[in-house]
N, C-alpha and C. Protein backbone atom coordinates (compact mmCIF):
# COMPACT_ATOMS: atom_id res chain seq x y z
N UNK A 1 -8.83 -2.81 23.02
CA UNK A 1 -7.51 -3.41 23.08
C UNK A 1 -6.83 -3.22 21.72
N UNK A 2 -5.69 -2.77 21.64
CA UNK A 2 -5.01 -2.59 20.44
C UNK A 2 -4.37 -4.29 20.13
N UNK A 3 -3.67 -4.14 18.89
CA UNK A 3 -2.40 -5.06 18.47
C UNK A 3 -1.52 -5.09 19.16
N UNK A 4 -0.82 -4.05 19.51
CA UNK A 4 0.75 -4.15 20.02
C UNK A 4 -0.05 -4.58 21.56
N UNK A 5 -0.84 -4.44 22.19
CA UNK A 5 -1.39 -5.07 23.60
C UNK A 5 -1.12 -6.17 23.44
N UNK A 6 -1.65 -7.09 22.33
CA UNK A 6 -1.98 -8.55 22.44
C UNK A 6 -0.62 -8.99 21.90
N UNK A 7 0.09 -8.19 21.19
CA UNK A 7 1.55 -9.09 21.06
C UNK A 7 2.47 -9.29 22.12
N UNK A 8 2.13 -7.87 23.28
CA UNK A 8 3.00 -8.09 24.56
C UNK A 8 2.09 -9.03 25.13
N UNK A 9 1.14 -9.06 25.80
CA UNK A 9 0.48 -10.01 26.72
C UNK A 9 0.76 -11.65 26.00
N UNK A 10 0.45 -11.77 24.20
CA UNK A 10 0.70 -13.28 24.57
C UNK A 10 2.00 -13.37 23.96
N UNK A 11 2.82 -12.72 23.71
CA UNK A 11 4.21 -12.81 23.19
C UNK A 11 4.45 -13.12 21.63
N UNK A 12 3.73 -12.42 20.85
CA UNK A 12 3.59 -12.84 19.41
C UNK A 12 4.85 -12.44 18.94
N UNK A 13 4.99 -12.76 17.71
CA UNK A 13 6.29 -12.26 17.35
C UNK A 13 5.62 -11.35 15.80
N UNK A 14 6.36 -10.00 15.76
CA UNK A 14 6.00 -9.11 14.58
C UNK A 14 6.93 -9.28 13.70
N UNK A 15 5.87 -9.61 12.22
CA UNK A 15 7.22 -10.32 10.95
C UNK A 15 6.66 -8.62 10.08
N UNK A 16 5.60 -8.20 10.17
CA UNK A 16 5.66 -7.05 9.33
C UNK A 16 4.15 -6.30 9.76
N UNK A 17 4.16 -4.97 9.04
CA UNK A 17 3.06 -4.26 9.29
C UNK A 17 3.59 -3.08 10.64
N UNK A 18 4.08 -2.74 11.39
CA UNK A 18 4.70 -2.22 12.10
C UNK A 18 3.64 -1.20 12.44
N UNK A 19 3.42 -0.59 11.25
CA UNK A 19 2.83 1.29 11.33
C UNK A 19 0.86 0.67 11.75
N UNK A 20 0.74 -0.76 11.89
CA UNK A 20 -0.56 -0.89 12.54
C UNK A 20 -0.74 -1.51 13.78
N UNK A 21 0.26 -1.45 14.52
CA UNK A 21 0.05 -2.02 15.60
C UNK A 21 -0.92 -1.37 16.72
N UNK A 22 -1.65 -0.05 16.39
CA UNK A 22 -1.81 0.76 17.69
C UNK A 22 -3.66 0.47 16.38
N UNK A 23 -3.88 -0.44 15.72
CA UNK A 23 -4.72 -0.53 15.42
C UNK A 23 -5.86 -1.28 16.25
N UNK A 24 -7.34 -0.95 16.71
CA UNK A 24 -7.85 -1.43 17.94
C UNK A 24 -8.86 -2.78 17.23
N UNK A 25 -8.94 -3.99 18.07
CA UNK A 25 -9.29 -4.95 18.02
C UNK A 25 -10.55 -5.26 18.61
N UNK A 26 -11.69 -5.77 17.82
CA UNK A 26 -13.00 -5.63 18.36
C UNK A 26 -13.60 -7.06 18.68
N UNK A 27 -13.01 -8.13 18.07
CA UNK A 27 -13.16 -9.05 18.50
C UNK A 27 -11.81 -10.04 17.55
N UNK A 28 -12.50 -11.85 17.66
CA UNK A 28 -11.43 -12.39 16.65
C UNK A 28 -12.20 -13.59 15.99
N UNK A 29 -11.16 -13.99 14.53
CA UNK A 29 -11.93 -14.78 13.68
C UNK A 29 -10.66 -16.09 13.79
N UNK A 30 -11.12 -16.98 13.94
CA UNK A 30 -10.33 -18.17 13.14
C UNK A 30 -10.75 -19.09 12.03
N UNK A 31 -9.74 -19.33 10.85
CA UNK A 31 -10.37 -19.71 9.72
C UNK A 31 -9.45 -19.85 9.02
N UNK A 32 -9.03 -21.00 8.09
CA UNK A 32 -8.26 -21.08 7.08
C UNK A 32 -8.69 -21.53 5.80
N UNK A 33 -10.12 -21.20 5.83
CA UNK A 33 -10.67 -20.52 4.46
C UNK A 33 -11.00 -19.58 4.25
N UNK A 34 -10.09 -18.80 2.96
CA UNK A 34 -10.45 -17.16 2.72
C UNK A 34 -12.00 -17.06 2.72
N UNK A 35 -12.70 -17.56 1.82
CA UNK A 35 -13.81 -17.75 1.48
C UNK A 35 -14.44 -17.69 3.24
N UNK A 36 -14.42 -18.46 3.81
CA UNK A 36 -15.40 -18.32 5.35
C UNK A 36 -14.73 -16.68 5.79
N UNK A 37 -13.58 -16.26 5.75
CA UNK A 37 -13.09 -15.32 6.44
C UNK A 37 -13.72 -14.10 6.04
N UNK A 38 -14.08 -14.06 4.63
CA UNK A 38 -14.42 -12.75 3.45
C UNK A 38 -16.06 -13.15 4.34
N UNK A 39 -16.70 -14.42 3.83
CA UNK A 39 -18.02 -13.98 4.29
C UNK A 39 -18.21 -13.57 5.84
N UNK A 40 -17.87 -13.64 6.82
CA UNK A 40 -18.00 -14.29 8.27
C UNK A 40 -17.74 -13.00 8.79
N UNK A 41 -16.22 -12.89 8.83
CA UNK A 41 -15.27 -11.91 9.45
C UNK A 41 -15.84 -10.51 9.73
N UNK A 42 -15.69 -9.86 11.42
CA UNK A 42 -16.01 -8.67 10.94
C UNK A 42 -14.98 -7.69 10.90
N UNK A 43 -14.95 -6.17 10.69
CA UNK A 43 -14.08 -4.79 10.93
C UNK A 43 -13.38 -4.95 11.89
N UNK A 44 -12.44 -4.88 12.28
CA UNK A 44 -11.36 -4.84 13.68
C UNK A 44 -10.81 -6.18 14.26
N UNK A 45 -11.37 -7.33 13.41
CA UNK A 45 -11.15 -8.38 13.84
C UNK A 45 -9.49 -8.94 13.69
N UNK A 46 -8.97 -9.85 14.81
CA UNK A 46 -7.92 -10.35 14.46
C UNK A 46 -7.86 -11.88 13.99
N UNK A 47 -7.10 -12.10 12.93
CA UNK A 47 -7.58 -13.50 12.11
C UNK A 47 -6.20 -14.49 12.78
N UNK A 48 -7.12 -15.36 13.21
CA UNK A 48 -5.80 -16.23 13.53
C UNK A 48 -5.58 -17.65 12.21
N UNK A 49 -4.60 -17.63 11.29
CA UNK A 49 -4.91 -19.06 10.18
C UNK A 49 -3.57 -19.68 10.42
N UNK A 50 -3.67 -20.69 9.49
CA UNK A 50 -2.44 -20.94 9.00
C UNK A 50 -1.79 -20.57 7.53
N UNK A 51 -2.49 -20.07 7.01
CA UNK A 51 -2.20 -19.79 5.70
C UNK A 51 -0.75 -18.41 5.82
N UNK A 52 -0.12 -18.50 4.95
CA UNK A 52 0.91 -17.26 4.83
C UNK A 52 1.30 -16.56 3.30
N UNK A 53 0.58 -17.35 2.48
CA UNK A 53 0.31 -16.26 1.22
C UNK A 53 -0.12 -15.33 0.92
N UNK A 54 0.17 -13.93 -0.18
CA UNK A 54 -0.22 -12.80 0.33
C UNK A 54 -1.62 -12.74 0.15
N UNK A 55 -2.36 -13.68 -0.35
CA UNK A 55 -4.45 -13.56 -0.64
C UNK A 55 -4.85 -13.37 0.61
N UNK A 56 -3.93 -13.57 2.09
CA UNK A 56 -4.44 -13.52 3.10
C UNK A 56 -4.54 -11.83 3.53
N UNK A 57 -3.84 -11.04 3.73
CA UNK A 57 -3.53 -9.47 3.47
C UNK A 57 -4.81 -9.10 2.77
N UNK A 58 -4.99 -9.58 1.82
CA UNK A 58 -5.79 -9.03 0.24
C UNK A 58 -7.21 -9.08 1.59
N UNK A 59 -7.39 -9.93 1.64
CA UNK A 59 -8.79 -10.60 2.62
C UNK A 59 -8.87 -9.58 3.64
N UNK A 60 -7.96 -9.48 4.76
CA UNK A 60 -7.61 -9.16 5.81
C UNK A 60 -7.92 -7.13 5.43
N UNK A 61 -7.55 -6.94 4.15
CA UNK A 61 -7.17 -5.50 4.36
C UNK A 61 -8.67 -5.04 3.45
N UNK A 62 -9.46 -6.26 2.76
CA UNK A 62 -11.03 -5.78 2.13
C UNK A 62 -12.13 -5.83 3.31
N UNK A 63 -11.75 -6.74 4.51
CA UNK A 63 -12.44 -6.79 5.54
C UNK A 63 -12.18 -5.66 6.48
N UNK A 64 -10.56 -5.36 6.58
CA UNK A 64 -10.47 -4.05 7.58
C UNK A 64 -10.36 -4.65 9.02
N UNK A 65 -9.58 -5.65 8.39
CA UNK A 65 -9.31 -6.43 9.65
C UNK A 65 -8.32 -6.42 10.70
N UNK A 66 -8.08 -6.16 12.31
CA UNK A 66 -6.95 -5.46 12.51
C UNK A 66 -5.47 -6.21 12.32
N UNK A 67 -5.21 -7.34 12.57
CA UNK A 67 -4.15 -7.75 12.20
C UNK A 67 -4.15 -9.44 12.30
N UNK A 68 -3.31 -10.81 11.90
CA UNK A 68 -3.38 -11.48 10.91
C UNK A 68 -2.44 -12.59 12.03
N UNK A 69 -2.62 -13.62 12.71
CA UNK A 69 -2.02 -14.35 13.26
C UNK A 69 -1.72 -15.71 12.76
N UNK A 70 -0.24 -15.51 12.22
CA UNK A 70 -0.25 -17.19 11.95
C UNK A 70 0.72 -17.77 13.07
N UNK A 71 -0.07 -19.59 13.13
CA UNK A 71 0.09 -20.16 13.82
C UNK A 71 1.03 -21.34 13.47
N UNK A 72 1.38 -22.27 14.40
CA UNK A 72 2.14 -23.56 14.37
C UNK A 72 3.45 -23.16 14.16
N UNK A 73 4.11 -21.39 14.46
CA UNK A 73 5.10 -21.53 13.87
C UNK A 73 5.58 -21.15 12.32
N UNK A 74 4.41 -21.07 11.69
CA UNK A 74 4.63 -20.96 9.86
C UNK A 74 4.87 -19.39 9.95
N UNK A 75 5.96 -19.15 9.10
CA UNK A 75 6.69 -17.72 8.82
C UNK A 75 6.24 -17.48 7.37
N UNK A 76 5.38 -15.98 7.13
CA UNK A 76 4.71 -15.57 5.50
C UNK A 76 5.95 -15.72 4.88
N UNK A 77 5.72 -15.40 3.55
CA UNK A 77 6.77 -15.22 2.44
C UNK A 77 6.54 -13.77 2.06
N UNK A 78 7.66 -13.56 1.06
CA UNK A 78 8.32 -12.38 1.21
C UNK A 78 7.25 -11.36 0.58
N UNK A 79 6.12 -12.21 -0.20
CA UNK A 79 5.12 -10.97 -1.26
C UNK A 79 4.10 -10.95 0.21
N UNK A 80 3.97 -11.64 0.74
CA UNK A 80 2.54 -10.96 2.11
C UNK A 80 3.21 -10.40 2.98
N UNK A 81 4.55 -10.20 3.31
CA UNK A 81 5.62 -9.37 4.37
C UNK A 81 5.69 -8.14 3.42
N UNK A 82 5.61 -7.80 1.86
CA UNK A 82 5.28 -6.80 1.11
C UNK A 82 3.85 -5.84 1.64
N UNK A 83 2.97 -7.12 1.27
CA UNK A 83 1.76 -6.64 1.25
C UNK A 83 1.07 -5.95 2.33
N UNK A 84 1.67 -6.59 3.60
CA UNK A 84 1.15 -6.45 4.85
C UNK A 84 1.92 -4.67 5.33
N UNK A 85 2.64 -4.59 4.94
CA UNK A 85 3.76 -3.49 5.03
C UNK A 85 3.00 -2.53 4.03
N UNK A 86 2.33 -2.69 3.09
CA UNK A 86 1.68 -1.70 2.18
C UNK A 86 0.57 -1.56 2.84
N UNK A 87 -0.56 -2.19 3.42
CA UNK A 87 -1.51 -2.44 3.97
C UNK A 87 -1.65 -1.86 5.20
N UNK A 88 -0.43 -1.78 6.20
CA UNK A 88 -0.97 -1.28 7.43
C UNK A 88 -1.47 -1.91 7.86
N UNK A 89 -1.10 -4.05 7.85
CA UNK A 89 -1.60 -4.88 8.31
C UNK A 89 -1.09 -5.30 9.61
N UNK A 90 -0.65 -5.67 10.19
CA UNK A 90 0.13 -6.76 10.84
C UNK A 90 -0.10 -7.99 10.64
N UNK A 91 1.35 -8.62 10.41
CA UNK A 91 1.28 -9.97 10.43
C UNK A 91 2.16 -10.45 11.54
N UNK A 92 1.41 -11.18 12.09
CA UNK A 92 1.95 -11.56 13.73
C UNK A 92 2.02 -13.32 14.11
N UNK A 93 2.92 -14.06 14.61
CA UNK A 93 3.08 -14.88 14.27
C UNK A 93 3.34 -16.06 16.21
N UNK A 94 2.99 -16.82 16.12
CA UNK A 94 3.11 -17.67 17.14
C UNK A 94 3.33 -19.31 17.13
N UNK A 95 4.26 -19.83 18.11
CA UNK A 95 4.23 -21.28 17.72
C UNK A 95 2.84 -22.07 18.35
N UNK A 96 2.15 -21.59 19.07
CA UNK A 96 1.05 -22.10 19.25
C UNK A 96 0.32 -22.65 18.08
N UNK A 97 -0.88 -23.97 18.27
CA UNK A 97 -1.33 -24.34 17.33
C UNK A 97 -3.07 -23.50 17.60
N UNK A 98 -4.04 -22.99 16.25
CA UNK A 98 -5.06 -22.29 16.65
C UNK A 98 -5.92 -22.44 17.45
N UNK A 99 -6.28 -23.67 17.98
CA UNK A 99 -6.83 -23.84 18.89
C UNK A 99 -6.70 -22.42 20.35
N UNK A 100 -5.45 -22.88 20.81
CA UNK A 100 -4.52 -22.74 21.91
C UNK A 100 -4.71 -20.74 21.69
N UNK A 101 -4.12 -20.43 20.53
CA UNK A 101 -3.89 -19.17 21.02
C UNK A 101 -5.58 -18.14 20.84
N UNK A 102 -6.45 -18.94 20.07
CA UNK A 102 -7.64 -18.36 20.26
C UNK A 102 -8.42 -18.52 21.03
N UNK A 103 -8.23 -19.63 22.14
CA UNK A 103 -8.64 -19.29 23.53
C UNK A 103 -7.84 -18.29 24.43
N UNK A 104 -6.53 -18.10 23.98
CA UNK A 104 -5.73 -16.90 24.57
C UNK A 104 -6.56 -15.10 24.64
N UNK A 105 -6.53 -15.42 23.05
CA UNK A 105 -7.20 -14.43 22.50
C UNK A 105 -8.35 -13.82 23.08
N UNK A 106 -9.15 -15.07 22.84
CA UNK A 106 -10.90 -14.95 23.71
C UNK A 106 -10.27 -14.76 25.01
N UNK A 107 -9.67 -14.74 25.85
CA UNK A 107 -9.50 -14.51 27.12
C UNK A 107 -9.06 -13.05 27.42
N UNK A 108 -8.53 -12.77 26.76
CA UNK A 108 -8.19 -11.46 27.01
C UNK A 108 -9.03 -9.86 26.65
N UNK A 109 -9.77 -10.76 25.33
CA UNK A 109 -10.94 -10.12 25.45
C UNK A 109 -12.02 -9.71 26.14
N UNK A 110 -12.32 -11.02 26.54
CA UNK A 110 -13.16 -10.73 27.33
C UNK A 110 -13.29 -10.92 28.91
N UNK A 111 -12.45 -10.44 29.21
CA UNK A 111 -11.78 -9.96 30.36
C UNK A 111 -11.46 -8.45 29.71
N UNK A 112 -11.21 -8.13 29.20
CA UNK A 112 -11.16 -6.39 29.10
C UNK A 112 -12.36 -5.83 28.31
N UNK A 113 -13.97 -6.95 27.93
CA UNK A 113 -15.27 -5.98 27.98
C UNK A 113 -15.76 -6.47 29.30
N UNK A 114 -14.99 -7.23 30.45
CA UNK A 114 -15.63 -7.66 31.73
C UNK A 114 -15.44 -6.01 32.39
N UNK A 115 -14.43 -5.52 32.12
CA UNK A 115 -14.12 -4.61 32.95
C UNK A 115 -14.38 -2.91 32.72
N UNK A 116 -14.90 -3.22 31.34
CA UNK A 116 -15.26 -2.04 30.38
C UNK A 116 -16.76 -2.04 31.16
């Protein structure tokens, strides 16, 4: 499953990163400690936090992570809408709170290795 899949299916909204959306997604992490995300996190993963400073990118792009979901509504600032855009990140954004959209997430996953 790519990025741009999971932004149409749950309706995310794209604040930056554009040129990674066709980047493929292997599973997902939630966490709004860098520190759990750096140790934990794996390659292709999509991070759902609340955080929107650019250390999140920094994390996101040493892990190789496919793209970066913030929740409740919170919009990054203008140096991680930089960063994410240098990175080939996506930063993708929803008013859902994390709970909610990482059972979205998990659902769609796995429902498309049900069928794989």
């Amino acid at each position: 499953m790519t990025v741009n899949e999971i932004v149409k299916k749950l309706n995310l909204t794209v604040y930056s990163g554009e040129t990674g959306l066709n980047n493929q997604i292997t599973g997902g992490y939630t966490s709004d400690l860098l520190s759990d995300v750096m140790g934990h996190s794996n390659q292709g993963n999509i991070w759902v936090t609340l955080q929107t400073h650019k250390n999140v990118i920094a994390i996101a792009s040493l892990k190789d992570l496919a793209a970066v979901i913030l929740v409740k509504g919170l919009k990054p600032d203008e140096d991680t809408l930089a960063k994410s855009r240098e990175e080939n990140i996506p930063m993708l954004g929803t008013t859902l709170p994390a709970f909610e959209i990482t059972g979205q997430i998990f659902q769609l996953i796995h429902h498309q290795e049900m069928a794989t």
